[in-house]
C-alpha atoms as a PDB file:
ATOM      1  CA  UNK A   1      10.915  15.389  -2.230  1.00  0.00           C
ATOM      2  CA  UNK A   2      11.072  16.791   1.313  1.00  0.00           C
ATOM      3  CA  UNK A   3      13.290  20.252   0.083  1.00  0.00           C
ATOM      4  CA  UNK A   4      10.268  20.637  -2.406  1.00  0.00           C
ATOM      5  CA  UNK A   5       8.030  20.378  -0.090  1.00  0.00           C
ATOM      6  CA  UNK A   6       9.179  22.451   2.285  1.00  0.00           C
ATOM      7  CA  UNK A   7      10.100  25.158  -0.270  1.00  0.00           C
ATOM      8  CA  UNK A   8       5.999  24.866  -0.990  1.00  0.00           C
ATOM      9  CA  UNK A   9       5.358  25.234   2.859  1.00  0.00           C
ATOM     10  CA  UNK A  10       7.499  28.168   3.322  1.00  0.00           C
ATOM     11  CA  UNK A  11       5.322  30.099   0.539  1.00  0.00           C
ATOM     12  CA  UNK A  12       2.032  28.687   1.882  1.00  0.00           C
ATOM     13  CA  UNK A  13       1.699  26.950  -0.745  1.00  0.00           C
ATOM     14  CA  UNK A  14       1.335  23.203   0.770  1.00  0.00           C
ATOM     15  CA  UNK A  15      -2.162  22.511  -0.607  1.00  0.00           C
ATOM     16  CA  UNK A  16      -0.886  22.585  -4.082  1.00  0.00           C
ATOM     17  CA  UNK A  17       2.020  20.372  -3.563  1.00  0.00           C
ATOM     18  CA  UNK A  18      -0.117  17.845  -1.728  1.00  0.00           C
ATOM     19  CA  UNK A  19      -2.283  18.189  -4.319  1.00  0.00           C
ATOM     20  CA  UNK A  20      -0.047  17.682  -7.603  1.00  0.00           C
ATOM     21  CA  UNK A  21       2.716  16.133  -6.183  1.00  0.00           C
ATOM     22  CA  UNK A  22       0.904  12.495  -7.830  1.00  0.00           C
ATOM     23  CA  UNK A  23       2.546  14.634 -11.235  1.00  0.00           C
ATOM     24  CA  UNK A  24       6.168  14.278 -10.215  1.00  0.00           C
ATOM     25  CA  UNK A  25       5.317  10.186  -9.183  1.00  0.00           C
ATOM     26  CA  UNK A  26       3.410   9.605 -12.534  1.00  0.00           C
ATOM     27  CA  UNK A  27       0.440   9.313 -11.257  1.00  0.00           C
ATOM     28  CA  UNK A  28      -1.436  12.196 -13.364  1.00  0.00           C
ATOM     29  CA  UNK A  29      -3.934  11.820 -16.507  1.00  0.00           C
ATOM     30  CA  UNK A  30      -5.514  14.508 -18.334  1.00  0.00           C
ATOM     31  CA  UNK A  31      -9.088  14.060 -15.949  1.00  0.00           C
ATOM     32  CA  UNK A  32      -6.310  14.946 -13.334  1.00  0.00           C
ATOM     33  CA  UNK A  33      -6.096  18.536 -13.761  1.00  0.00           C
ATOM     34  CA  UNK A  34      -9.491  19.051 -14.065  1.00  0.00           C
ATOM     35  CA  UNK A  35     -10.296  16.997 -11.045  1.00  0.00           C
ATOM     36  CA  UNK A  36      -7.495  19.217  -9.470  1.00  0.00           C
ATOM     37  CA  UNK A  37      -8.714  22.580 -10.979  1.00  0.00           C
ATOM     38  CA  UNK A  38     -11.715  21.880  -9.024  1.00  0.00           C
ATOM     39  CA  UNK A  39     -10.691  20.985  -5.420  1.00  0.00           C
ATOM     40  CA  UNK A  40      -7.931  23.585  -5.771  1.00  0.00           C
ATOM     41  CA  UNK A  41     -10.961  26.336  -6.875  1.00  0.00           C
ATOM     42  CA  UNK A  42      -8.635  27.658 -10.174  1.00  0.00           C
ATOM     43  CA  UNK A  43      -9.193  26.587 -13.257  1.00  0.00           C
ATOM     44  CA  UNK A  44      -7.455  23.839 -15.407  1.00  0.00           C
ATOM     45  CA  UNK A  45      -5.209  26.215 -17.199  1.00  0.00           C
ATOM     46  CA  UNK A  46      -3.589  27.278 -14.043  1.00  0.00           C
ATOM     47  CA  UNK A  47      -2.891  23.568 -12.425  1.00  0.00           C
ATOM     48  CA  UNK A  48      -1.229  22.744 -15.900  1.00  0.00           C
ATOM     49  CA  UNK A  49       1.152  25.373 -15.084  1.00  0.00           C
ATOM     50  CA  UNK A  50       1.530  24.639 -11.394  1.00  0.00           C
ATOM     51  CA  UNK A  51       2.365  20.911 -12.760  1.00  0.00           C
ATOM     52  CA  UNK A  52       4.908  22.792 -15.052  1.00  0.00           C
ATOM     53  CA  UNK A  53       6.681  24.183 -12.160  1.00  0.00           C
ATOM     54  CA  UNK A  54       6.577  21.971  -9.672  1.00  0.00           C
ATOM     55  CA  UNK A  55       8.258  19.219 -11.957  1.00  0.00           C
ATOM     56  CA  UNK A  56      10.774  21.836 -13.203  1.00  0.00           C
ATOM     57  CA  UNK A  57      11.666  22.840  -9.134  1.00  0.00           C
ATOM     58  CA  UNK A  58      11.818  18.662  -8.636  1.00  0.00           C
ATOM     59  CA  UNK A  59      14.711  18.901 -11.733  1.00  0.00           C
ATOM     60  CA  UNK A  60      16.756  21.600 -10.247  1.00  0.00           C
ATOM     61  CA  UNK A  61      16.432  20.212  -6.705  1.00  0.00           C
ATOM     62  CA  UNK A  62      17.474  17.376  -8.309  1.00  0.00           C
ATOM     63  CA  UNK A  63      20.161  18.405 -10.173  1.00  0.00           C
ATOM     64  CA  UNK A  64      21.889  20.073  -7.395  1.00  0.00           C
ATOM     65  CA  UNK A  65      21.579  16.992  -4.833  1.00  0.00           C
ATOM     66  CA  UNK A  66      22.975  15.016  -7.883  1.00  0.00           C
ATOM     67  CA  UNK A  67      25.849  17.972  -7.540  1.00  0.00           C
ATOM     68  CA  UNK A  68      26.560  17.825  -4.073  1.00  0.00           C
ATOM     69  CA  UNK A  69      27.786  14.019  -3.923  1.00  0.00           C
ATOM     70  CA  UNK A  70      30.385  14.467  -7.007  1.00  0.00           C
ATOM     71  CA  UNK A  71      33.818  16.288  -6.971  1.00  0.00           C
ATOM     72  CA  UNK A  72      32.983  17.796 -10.571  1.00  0.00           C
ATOM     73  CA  UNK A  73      30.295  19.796 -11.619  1.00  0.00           C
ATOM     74  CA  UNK A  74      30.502  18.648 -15.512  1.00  0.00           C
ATOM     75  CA  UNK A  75      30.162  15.496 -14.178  1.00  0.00           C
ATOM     76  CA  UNK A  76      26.256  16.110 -13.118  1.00  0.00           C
ATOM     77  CA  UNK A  77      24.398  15.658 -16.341  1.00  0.00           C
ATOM     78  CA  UNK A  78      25.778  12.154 -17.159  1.00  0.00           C
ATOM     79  CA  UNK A  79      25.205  11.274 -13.679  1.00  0.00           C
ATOM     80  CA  UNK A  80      21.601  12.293 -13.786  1.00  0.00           C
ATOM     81  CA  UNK A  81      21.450  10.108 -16.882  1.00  0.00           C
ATOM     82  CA  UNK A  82      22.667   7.053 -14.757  1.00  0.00           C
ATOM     83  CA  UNK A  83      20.208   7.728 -11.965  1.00  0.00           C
ATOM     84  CA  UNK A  84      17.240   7.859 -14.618  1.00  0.00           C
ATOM     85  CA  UNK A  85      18.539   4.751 -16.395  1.00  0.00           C
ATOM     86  CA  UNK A  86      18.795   2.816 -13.366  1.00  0.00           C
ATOM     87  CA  UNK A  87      15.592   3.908 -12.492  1.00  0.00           C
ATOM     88  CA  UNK A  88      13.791   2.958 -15.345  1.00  0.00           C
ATOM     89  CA  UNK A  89      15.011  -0.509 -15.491  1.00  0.00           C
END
């Protein structure tokens, strides 16, 4: 969480990842992004697709932590599989 946040920072851009980042813990419902759209001043349409891409940056940051503690790159999806497994249980 703290490389997407700072990768938010860097592109000043730490408003809207303070403000959606409730997406990525499941914390969002549909009055969400219109309560969003509002305090964010864009409309609805546009924090639907800043949810979009925040989750999908989350999944490669993910991915390539998931990477960096195995010896074999094929090995990444099944371990991601574990992690969300485990973490569902």
């Amino acid at each position: 969480m703290d490389a997407l946040k700072e990768s938010y920072c860097k592109r000043g851009k730490e408003e809207i990842f303070e403000e959606l980042k409730g997406a990525l813990e499941g914390q969002f419902s549909d009055s969400s992004y219109a309560e969003s759209a509002q305090r964010l001043g864009i409309n609805e349409n546009a924090v639907k697709q800043a949810v979009f891409r925040i989750r999908k940056k989350f999944g490669e940051l993910l991915e390539w932590e998931v990477s960096q503690t195995l010896g074999d790159p094929a090995d990444v999806e099944s371990e991601l599989r574990e992690l969300l497994q485990a973490l569902g249980s």
